[in-house]
Protein backbone atom coordinates (compact mmCIF):
# COMPACT_ATOMS: atom_id res chain seq x y z
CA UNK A 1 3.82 -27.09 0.58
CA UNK A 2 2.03 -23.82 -0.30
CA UNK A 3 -1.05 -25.06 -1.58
CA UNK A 4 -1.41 -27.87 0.86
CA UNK A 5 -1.29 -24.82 3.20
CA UNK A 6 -3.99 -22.66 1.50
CA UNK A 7 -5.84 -25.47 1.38
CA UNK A 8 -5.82 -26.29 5.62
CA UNK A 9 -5.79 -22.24 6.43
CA UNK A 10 -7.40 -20.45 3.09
CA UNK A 11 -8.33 -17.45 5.31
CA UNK A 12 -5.64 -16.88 7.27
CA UNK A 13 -2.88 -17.63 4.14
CA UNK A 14 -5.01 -15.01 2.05
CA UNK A 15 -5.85 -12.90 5.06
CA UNK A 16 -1.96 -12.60 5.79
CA UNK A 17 -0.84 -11.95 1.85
CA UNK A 18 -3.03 -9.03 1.76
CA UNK A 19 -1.97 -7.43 4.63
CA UNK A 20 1.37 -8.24 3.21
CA UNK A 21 0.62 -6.79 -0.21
CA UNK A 22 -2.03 -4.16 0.97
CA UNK A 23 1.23 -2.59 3.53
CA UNK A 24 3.67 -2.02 0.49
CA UNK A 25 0.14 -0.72 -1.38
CA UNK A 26 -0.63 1.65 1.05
CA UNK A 27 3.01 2.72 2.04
CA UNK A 28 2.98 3.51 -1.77
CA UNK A 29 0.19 5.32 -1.95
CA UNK A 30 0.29 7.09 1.24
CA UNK A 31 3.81 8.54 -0.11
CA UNK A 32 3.12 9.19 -3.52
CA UNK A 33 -0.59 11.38 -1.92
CA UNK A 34 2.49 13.08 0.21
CA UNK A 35 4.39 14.16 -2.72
CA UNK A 36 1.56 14.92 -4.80
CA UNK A 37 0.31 17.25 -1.84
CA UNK A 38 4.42 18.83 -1.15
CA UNK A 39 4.56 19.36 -5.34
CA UNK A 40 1.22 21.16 -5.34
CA UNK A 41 2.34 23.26 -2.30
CA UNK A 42 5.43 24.33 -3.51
CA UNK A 43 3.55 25.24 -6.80
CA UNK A 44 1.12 26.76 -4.73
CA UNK A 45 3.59 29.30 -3.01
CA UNK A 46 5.82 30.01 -6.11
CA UNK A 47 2.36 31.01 -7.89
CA UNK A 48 1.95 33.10 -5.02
């Protein structure tokens, strides 16, 4: 069932798991940027 359907619609099957994979990647990333960024500004105002 899957592969007969990445073999009729290759681009949209892949097209649609990386937006599926690439929204947990980026939700990941964006948050662990945001804590990196919060830890260094707390460190930042206790060095302060």
């Amino acid at each position: 069932m899957l592969l007969s359907k990445l073999v009729c619609f290759p681009r949209i099957t892949i097209f649609y798991m990386l937006m599926k994979d690439s929204y947990w990647l980026y939700r990941m990333i964006k948050s662990k940027i945001f804590m990196n960024i919060l830890k260094n500004q707390i460190k930042g105002g206790f060095r302060k």
